[in-house]
Protein backbone atom coordinates (compact mmCIF):
# COMPACT_ATOMS: atom_id res chain seq x y z
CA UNK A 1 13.95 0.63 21.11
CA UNK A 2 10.75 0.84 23.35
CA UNK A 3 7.53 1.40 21.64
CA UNK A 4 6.66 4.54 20.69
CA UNK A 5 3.03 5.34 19.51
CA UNK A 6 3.73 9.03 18.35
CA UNK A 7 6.37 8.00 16.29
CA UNK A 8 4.77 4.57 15.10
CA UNK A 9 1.89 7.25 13.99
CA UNK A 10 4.50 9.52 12.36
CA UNK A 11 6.52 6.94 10.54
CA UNK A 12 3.35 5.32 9.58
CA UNK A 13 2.17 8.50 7.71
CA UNK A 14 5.65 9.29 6.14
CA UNK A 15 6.08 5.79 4.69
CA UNK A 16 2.60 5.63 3.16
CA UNK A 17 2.78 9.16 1.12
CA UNK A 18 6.11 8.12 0.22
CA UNK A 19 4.85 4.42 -1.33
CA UNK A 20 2.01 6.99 -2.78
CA UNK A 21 4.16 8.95 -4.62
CA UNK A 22 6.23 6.17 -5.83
CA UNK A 23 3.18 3.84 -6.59
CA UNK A 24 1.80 7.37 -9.01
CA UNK A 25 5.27 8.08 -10.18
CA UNK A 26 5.55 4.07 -11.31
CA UNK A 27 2.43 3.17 -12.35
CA UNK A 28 2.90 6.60 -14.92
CA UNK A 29 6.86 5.33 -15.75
CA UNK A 30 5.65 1.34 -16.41
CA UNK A 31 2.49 1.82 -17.91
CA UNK A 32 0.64 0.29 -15.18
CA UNK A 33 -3.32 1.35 -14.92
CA UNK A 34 -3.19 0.55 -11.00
CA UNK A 35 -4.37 3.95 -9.11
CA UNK A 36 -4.47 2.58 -5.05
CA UNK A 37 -6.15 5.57 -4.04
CA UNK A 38 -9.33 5.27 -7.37
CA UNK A 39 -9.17 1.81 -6.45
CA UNK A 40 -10.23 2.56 -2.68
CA UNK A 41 -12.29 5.47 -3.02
CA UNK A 42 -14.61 3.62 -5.58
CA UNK A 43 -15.21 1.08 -3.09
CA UNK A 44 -17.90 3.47 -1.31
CA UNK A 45 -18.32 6.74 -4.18
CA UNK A 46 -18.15 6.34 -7.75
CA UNK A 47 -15.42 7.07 -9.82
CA UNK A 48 -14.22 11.11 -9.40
CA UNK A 49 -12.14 13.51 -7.40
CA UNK A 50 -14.30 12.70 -4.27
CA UNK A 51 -13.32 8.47 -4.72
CA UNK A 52 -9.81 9.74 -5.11
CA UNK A 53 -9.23 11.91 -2.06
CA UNK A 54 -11.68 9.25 0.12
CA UNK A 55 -9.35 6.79 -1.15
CA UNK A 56 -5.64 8.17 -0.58
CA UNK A 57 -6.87 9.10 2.80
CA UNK A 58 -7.92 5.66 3.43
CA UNK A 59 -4.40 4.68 1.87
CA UNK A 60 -2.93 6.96 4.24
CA UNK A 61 -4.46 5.49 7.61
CA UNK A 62 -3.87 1.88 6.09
CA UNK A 63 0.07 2.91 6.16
CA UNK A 64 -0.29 4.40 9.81
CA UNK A 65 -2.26 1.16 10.73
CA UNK A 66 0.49 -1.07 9.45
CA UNK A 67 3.06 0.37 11.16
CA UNK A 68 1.76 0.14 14.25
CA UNK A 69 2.05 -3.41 13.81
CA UNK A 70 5.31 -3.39 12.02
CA UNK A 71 6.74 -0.64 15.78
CA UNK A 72 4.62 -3.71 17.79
CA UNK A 73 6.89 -6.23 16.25
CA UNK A 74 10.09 -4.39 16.70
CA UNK A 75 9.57 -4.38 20.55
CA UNK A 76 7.98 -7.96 20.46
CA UNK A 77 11.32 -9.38 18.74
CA UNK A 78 13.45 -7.48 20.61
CA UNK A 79 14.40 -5.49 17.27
CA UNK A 80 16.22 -2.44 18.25
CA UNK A 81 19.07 -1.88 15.67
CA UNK A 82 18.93 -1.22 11.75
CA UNK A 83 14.88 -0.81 12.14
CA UNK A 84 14.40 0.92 8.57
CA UNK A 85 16.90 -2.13 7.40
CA UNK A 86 13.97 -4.87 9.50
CA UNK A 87 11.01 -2.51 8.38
CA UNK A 88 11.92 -2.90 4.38
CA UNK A 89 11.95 -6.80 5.03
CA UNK A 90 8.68 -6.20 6.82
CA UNK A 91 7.58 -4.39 3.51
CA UNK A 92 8.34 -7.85 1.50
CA UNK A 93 6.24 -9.85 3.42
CA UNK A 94 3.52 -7.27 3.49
CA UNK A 95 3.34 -7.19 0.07
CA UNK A 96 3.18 -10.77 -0.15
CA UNK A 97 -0.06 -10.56 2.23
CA UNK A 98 -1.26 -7.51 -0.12
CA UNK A 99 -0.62 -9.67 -3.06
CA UNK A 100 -3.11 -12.28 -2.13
CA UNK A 101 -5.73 -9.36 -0.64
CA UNK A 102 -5.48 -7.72 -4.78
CA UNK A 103 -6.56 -11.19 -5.73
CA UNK A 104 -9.56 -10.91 -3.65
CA UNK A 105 -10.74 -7.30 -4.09
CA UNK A 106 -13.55 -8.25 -6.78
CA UNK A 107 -15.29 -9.89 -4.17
CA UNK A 108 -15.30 -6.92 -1.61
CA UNK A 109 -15.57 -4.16 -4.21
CA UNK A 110 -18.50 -3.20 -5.78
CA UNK A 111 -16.95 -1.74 -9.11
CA UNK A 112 -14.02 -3.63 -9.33
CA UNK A 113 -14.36 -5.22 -13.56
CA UNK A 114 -13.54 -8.62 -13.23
CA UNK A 115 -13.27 -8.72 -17.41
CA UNK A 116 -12.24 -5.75 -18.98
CA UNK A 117 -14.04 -2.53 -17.66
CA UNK A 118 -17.09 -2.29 -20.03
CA UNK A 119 -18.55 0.54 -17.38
CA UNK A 120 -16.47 4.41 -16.98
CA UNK A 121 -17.14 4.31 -13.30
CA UNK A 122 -15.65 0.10 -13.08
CA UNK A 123 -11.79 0.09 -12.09
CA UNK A 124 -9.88 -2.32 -13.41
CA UNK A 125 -9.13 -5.66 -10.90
CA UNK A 126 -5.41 -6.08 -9.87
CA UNK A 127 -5.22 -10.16 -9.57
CA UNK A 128 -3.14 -11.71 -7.38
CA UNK A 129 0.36 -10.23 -7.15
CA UNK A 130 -0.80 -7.86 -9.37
CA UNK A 131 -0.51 -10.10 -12.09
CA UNK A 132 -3.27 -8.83 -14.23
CA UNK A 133 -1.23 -5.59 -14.60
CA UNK A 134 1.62 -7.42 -16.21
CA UNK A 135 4.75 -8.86 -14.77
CA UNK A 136 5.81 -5.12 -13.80
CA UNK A 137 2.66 -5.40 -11.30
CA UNK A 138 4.66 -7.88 -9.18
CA UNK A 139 7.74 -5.82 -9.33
CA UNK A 140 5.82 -2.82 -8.29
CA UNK A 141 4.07 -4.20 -5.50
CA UNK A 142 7.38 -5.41 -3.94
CA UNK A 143 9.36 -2.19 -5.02
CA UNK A 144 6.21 0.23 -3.00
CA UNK A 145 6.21 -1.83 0.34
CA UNK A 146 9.93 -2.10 0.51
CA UNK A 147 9.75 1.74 -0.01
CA UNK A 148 7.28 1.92 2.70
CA UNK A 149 8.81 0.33 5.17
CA UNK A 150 12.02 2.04 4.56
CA UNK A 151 10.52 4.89 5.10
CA UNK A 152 8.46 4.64 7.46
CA UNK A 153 11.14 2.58 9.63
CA UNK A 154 13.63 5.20 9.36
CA UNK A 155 11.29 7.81 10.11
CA UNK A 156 10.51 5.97 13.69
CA UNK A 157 14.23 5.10 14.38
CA UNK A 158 15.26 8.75 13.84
């Protein structure tokens, strides 16, 4: 399969409001307070509808982003069979990266609590792996980039 921008671009997109969805319809089903696109959003406007839809949209062009790397890889290893099959093994190892990058959000984002939120407008910090949101944080984070790259890679194979 030869690189394809367009479709890099499309599958991009489709794999990140798909790991959105899942990421809102988990975090409600485990009891996780983890909200990507609140946790983006307040890293330039304070905590609202504003930080929320500056935030998924930021979510959204990270996904597109990503996959541009993940389409780069496929043609740079030759990859050209099962690509949604690659792209959810792609997803583990990019939420292994994003796993350490959670970790290190408090020192990037200016109201990310560190200790319990004692501030409305504070969001509360991840941890590495997620681990501050419980062992389901883990889980989660593995669960949404697998979905992701699913996604996305069958969306650029099709």
């Amino acid at each position: 399969m030869e690189f394809d921008f367009a479709r890099a671009v499309a599958g991009g997109l489709a794999g990140a409001i798909a790991m959105t969805a899942a990421m809102s319809m988990g975090a409600r089903m485990m009891g996780l307070k983890m909200d990507m696109p609140m946790t983006l959003g307040t890293m330039v406007l304070p905590k609202g509808a504003g930080a929320w839809a500056l935030g998924l949209m930021m979510h959204l062009m990270m996904g597109v982003v990503f996959f541009i790397v993940y389409a780069a890889l496929f043609q740079a290893f030759g990859i050209r069979t099962a690509v949604a099959g690659w792209s959810a093994l792609f997803g583990v190892v990019h939420a292994l990266m994003a796993g350490v990058a959670f970790g290190m959000m408090p020192v990037v984002h200016p109201r990310m609590a560190t200790a319990p939120a004692s501030d409305s407008d504070q969001v509360p910090a991840p941890g590495y792996w997620g681990l501050k949101l419980g062992w389901m944080g883990p889980m989660a984070i593995i669960g949404v980039h697998v979905v992701y790259g699913a996604v996305a890679g069958g969306v650029y194979a099709a």
